[in-house]
Protein backbone atom coordinates (compact mmCIF):
# COMPACT_ATOMS: atom_id res chain seq x y z
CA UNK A 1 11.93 -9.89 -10.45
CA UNK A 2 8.04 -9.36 -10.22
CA UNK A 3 7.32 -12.76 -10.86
CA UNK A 4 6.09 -13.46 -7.28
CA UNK A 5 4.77 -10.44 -6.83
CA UNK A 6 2.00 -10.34 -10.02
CA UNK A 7 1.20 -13.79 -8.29
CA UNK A 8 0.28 -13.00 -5.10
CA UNK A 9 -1.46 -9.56 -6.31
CA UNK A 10 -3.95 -11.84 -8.51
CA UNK A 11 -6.52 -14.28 -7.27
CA UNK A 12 -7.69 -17.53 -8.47
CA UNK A 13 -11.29 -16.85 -8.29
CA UNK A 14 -11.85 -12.77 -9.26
CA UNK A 15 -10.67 -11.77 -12.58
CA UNK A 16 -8.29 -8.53 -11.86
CA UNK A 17 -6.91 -5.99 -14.31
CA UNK A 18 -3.56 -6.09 -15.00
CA UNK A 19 -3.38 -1.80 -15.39
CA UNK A 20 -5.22 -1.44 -12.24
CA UNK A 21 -2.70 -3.83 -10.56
CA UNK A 22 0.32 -1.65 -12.27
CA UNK A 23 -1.29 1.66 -10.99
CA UNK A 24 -1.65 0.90 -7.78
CA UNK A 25 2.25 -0.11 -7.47
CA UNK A 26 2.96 3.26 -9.29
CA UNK A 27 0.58 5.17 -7.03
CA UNK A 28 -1.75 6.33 -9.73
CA UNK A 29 -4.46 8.28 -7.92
CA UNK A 30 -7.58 7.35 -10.41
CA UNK A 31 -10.84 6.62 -8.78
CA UNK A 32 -11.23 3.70 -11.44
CA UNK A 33 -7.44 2.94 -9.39
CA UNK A 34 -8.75 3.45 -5.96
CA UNK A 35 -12.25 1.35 -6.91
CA UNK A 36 -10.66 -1.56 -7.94
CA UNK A 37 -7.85 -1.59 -5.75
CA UNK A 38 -10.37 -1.72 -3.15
CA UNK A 39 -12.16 -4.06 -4.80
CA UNK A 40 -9.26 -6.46 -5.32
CA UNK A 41 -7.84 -5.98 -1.47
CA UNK A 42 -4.75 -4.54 -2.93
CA UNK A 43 -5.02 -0.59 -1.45
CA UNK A 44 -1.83 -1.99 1.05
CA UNK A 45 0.51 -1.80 -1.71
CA UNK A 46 -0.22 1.85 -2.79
CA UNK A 47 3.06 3.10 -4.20
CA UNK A 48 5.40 0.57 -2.97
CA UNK A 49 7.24 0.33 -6.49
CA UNK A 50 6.96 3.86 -7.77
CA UNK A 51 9.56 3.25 -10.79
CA UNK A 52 7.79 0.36 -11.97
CA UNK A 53 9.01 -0.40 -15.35
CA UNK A 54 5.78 -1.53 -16.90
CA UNK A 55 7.55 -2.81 -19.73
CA UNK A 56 9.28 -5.61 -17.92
CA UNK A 57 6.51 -5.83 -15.78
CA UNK A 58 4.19 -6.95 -18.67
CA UNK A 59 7.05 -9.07 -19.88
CA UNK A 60 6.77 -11.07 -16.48
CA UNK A 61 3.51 -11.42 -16.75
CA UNK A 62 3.51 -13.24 -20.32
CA UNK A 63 6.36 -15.48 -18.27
CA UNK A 64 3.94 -16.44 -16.24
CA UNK A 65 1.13 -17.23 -19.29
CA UNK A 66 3.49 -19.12 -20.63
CA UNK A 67 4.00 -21.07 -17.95
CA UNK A 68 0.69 -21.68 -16.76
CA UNK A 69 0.99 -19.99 -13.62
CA UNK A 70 -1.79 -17.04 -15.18
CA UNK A 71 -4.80 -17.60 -17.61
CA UNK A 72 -5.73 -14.72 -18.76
CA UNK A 73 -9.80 -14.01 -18.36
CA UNK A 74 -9.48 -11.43 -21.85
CA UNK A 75 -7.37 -8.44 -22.76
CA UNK A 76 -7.46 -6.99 -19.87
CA UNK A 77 -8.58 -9.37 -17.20
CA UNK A 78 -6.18 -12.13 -15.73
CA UNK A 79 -6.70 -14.96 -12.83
CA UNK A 80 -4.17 -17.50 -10.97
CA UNK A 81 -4.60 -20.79 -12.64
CA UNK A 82 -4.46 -23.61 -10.16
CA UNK A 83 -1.01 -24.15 -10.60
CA UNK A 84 -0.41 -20.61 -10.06
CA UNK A 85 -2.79 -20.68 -6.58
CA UNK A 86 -0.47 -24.11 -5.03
CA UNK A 87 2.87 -21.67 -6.19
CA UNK A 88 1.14 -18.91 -3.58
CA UNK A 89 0.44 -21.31 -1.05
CA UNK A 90 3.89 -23.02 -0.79
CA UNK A 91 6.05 -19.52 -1.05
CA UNK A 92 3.45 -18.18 1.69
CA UNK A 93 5.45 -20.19 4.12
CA UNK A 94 8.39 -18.35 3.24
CA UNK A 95 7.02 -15.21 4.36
CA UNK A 96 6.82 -13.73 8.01
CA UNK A 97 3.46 -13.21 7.76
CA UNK A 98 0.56 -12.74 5.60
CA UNK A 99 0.51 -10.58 2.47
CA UNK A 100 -0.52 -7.24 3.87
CA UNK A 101 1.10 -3.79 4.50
CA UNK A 102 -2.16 -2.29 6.46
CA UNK A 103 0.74 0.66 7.75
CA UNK A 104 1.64 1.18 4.54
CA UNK A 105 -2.12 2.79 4.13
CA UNK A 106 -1.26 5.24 7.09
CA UNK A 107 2.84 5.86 6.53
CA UNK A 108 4.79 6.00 3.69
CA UNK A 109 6.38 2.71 4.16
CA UNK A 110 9.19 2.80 1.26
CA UNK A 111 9.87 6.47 3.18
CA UNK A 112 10.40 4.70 6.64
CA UNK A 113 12.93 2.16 5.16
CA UNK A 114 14.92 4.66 3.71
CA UNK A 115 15.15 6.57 7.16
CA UNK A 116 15.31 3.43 9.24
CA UNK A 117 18.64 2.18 7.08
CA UNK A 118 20.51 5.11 7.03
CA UNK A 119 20.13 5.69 10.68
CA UNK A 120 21.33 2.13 11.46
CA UNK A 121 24.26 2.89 9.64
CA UNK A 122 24.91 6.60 11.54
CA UNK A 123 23.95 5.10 15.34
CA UNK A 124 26.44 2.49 14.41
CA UNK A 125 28.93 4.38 13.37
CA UNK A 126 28.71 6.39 15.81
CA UNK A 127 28.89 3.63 18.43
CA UNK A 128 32.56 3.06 16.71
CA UNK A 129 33.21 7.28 17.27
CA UNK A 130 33.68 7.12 13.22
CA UNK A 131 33.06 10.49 11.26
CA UNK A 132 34.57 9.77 8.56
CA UNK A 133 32.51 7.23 6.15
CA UNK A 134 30.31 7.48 2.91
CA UNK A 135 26.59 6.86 4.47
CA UNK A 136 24.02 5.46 2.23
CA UNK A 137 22.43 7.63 -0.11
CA UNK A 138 18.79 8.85 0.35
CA UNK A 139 16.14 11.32 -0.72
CA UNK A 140 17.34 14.87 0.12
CA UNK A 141 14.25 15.61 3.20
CA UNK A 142 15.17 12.63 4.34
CA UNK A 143 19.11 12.40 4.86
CA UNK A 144 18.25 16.37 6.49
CA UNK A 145 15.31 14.60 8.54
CA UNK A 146 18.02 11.77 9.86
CA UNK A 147 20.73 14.62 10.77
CA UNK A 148 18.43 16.42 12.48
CA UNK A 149 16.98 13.67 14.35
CA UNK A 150 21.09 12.21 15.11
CA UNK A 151 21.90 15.34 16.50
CA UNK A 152 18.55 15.37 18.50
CA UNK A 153 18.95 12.15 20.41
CA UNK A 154 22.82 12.36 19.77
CA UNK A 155 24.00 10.43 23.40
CA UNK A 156 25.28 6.88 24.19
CA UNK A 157 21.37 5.90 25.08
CA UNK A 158 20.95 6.09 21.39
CA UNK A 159 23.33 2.97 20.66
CA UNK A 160 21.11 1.00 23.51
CA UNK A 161 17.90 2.32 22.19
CA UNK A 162 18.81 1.18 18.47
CA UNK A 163 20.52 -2.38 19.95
CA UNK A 164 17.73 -3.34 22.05
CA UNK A 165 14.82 -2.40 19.74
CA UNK A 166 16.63 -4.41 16.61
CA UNK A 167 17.19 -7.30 18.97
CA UNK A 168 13.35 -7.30 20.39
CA UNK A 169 12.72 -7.05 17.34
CA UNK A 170 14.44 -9.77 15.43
CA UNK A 171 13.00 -11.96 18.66
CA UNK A 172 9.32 -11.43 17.37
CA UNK A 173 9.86 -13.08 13.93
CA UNK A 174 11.14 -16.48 12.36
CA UNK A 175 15.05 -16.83 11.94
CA UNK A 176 15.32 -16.47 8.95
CA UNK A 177 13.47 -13.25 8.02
CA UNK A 178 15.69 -12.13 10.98
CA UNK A 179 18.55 -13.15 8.80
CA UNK A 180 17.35 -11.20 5.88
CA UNK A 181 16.71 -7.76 8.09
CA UNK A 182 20.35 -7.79 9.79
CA UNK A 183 22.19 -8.93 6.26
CA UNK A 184 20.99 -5.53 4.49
CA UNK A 185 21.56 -3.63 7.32
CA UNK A 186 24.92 -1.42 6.58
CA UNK A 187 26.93 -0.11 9.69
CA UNK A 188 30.95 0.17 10.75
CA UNK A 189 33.15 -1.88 8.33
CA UNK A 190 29.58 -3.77 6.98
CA UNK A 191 27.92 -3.28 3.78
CA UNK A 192 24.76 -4.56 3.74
CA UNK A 193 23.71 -7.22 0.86
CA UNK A 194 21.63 -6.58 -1.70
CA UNK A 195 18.25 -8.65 -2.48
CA UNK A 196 20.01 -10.07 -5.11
CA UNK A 197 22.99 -11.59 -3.19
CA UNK A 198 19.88 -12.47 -0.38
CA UNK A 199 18.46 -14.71 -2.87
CA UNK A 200 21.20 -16.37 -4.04
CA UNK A 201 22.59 -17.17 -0.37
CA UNK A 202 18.98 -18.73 0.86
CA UNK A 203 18.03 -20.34 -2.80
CA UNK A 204 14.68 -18.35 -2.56
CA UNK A 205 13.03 -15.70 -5.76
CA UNK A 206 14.24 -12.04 -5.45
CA UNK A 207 10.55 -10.69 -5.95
CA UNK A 208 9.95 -13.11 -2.97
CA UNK A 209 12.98 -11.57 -0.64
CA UNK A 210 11.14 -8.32 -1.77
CA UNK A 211 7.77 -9.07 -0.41
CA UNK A 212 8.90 -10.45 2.54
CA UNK A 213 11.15 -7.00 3.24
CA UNK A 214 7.79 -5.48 2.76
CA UNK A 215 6.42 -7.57 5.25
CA UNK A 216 9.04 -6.95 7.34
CA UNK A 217 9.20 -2.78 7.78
CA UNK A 218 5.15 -3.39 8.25
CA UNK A 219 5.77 -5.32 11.11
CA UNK A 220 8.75 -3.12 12.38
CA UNK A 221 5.85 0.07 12.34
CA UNK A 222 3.73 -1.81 14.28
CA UNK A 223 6.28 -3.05 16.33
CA UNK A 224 7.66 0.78 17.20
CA UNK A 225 4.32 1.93 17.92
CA UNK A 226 3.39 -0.61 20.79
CA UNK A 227 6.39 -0.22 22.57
CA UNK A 228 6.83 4.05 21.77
CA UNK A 229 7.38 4.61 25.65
CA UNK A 230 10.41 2.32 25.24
CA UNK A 231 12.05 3.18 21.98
CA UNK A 232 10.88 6.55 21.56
CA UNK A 233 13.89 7.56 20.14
CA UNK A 234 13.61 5.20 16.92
CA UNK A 235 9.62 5.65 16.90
CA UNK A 236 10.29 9.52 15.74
CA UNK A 237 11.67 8.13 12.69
CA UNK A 238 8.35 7.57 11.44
CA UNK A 239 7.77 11.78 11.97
CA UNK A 240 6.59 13.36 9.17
CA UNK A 241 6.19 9.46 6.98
CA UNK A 242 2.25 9.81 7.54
CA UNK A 243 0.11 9.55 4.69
CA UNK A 244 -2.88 11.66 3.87
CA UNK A 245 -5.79 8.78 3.43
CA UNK A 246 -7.58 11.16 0.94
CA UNK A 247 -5.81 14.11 -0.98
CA UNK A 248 -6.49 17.57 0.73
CA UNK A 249 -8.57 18.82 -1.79
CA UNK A 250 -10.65 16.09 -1.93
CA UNK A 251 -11.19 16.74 2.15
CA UNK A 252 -12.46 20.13 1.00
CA UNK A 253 -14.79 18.94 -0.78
CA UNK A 254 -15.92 15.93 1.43
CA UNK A 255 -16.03 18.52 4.27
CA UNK A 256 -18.12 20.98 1.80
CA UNK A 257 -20.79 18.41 1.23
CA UNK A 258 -21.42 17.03 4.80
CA UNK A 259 -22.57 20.54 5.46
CA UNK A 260 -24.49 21.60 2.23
CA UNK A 261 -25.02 17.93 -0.09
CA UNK A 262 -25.04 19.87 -2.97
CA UNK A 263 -22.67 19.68 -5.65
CA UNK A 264 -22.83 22.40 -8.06
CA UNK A 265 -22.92 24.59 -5.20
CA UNK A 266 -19.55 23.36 -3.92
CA UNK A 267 -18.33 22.95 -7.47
CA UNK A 268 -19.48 27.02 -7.98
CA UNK A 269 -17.79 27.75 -4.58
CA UNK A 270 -14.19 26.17 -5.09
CA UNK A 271 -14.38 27.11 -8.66
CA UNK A 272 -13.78 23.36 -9.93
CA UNK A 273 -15.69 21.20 -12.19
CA UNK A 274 -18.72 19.03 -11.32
CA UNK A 275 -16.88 15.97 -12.38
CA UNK A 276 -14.14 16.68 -10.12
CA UNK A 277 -16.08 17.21 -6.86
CA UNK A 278 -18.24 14.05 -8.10
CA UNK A 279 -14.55 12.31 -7.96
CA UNK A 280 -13.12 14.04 -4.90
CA UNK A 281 -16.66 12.55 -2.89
CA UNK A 282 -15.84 8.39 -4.84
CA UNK A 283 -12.12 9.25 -3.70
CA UNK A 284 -13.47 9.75 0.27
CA UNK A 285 -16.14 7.10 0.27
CA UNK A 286 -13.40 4.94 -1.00
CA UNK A 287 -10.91 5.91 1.46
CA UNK A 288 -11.66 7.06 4.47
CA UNK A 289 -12.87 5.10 7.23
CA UNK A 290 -16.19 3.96 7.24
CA UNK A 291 -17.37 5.48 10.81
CA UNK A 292 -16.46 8.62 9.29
CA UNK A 293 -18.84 7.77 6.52
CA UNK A 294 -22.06 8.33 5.90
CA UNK A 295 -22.93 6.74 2.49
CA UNK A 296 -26.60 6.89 2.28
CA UNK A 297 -26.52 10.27 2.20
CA UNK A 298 -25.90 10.51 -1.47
CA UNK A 299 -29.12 8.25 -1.69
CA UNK A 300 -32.76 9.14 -1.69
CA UNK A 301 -34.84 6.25 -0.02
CA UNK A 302 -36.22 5.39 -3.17
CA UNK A 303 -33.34 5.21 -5.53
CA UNK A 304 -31.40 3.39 -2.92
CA UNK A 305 -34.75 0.98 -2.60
CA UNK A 306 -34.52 0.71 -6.67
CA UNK A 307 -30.90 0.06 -6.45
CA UNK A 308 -31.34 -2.66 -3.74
CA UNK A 309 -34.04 -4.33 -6.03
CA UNK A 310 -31.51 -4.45 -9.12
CA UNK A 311 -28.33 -5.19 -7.90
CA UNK A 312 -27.73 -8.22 -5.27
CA UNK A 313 -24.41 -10.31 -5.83
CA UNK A 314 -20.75 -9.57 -7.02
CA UNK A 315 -20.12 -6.31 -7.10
CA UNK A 316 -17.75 -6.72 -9.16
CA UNK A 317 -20.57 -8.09 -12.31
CA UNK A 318 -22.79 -5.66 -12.05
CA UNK A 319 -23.65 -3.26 -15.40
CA UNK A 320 -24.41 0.14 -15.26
CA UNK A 321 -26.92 -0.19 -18.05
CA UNK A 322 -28.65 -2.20 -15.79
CA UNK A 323 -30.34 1.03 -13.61
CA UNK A 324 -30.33 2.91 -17.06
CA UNK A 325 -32.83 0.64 -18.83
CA UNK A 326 -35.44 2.05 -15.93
CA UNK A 327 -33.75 5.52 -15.57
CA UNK A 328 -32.01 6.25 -18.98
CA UNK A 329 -30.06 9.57 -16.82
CA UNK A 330 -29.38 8.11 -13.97
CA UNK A 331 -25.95 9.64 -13.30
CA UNK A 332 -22.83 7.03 -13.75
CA UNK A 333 -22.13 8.48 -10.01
CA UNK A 334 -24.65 7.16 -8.18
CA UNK A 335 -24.32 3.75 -9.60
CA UNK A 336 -20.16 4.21 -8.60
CA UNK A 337 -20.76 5.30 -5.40
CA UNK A 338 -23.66 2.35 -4.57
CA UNK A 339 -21.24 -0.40 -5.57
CA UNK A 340 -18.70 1.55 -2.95
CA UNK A 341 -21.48 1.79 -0.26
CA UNK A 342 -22.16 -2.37 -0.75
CA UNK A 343 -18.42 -2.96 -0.84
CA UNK A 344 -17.43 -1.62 2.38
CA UNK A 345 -21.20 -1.95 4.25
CA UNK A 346 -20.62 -5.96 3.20
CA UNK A 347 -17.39 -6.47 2.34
């Protein structure tokens, strides 16, 4: 079912990981995972299949070696052969819009579908004064979350609210990604269809129907948050979905250092290792926005002039050993956290 998927998370022209690819999907916070995640332009899809099974995942991927969709670079390393590249191009059209989920960085997207269905299914119901049905099933928060919020905004305006903002909505994309929203949607005497059954009704790849429902909620956040005056009532479904952009103890420690840039200190202070406030800083640099950001910081003038002099190009080639033939203890840190500074200073 990932066939689509692996394609349209690899490029033709940068040689990507496979693992770092997988992690990403299974939301495995690793600042190697965050680094080239970044790198590749893939941070949108942070934990948007959190029970990947890697096993059929890799399977897929040798699918598409065999094919000649993917070439793989060497054991770890993989590219989109040509063949592979036109395949994007052509099931782009397919799509609603491009392949990003730039929400999905600031609310836990999967978390918002979930919600959204299920309360679809209660407003209508309710709209048919039925009590007495089997409602889709849900993480435990969440189902509480969606009684709580019913019985907040539990009046007839609800039913309008919830008809009008599906229908302005549905208006704002192509038909038929509109057909694919309203045919999973479950309510009174409907049960929604499954990708599966989707794919088989419009002739189109599973893993593509998947992408595009991805697609789909993004544009639905978006959508909710421009017009929050209006459909206020359906906006507070994304309550409580909001991400952290770093972890919390990596703010510590961010916070910690833009007061007193010195990490053993902090390290001695929150009673953690060096290495982990080194990682907690690379997790922040990597994360948060870059007007928060002050990168240079971790640079004196003339390492960062050194650095400049060595390194120009791909980030993505250069060699650590590089700086360490001139300074054999330069700290694998510094080197990290320059290749993050000239990523996101110059894209």
């Amino acid at each position: 079912m990932n066939q689509d998927l692996i394609m349209f998370l690899l490029s033709a022209t940068q040689p990507r990981r496979i693992r770092v690819i997988e992690n990403t999907l299974l939301q495995r916070r690793t600042v190697s995972t965050l680094f080239w995640g970044m790198r590749y332009g893939i941070t949108d899809f942070w934990g948007m299949l959190p029970r990947l099974n890697l096993k059929a995942f890799d399977q897929t991927l040798n699918q598409l070696l065999a094919t000649g969709l993917v070439k793989r670079v060497d054991k770890s390393h993989y590219l989109l052969s040509a063949a592979g590249l036109a395949q994007v191009h052509k099931k782009q059209r397919d799509l609603v819009g491009p392949f990003k989920l730039p929400t999905n960085r600031y609310f836990d997207l999967i978390q918002f579908r979930q919600r959204f269905l299920l309360a679809v299914q209660v407003v209508s119901e309710f709209s048919y004064h039925n009590h007495r049905y089997y409602p889709m099933l849900i993480d435990h928060n969440d189902e509480r979350f969606i009684k709580n919020w019913f019985h907040h905004f539990k009046q007839p305006t609800l039913v309008t609210q919830m008809t009008t903002a599906l229908q302005s909505f549905l208006d704002s994309i192509d038909n038929q990604s509109a057909w694919q929203f309203t045919s999973m949607l479950n309510g009174h005497s409907i049960t929604g269809m499954t990708i599966f059954q989707q794919a088989e009704q419009l002739n189109i790849d599973s893993s593509l129907l998947m992408i595009n429902e991805w697609l789909m909620f993004n544009q639905l956040i978006i959508f909710l948050r421009h017009h929050y005056d209006q459909f206020e009532s359906i906006a507070q479904l994304l309550n409580g979905t909001r991400r952290s952009l770093i972890s919390r103890s990596a703010w510590q420690t961010y916070q910690l250092y833009k007061q007193r840039p010195k990490m053993d200190m902090i390290a001695n202070y929150r009673r953690i290792k060096l290495s982990t406030v080194k990682e907690h800083l690379l997790e922040a640099a990597i994360l948060l926005p870059v007007d928060q950001l002050n990168l240079t910081q971790f640079f004196s003038k003339t390492t960062l002039h050194q650095l400049d002099q060595l390194y120009q190009g791909n980030v993505d080639e250069w060699q650590f050993e590089r700086i360490k033939t001139v300074q054999p203890d330069f700290d694998f840190f510094y080197f990290r956290m320059y290749q993050i500074l000239r990523s996101r200073w110059n894209g």
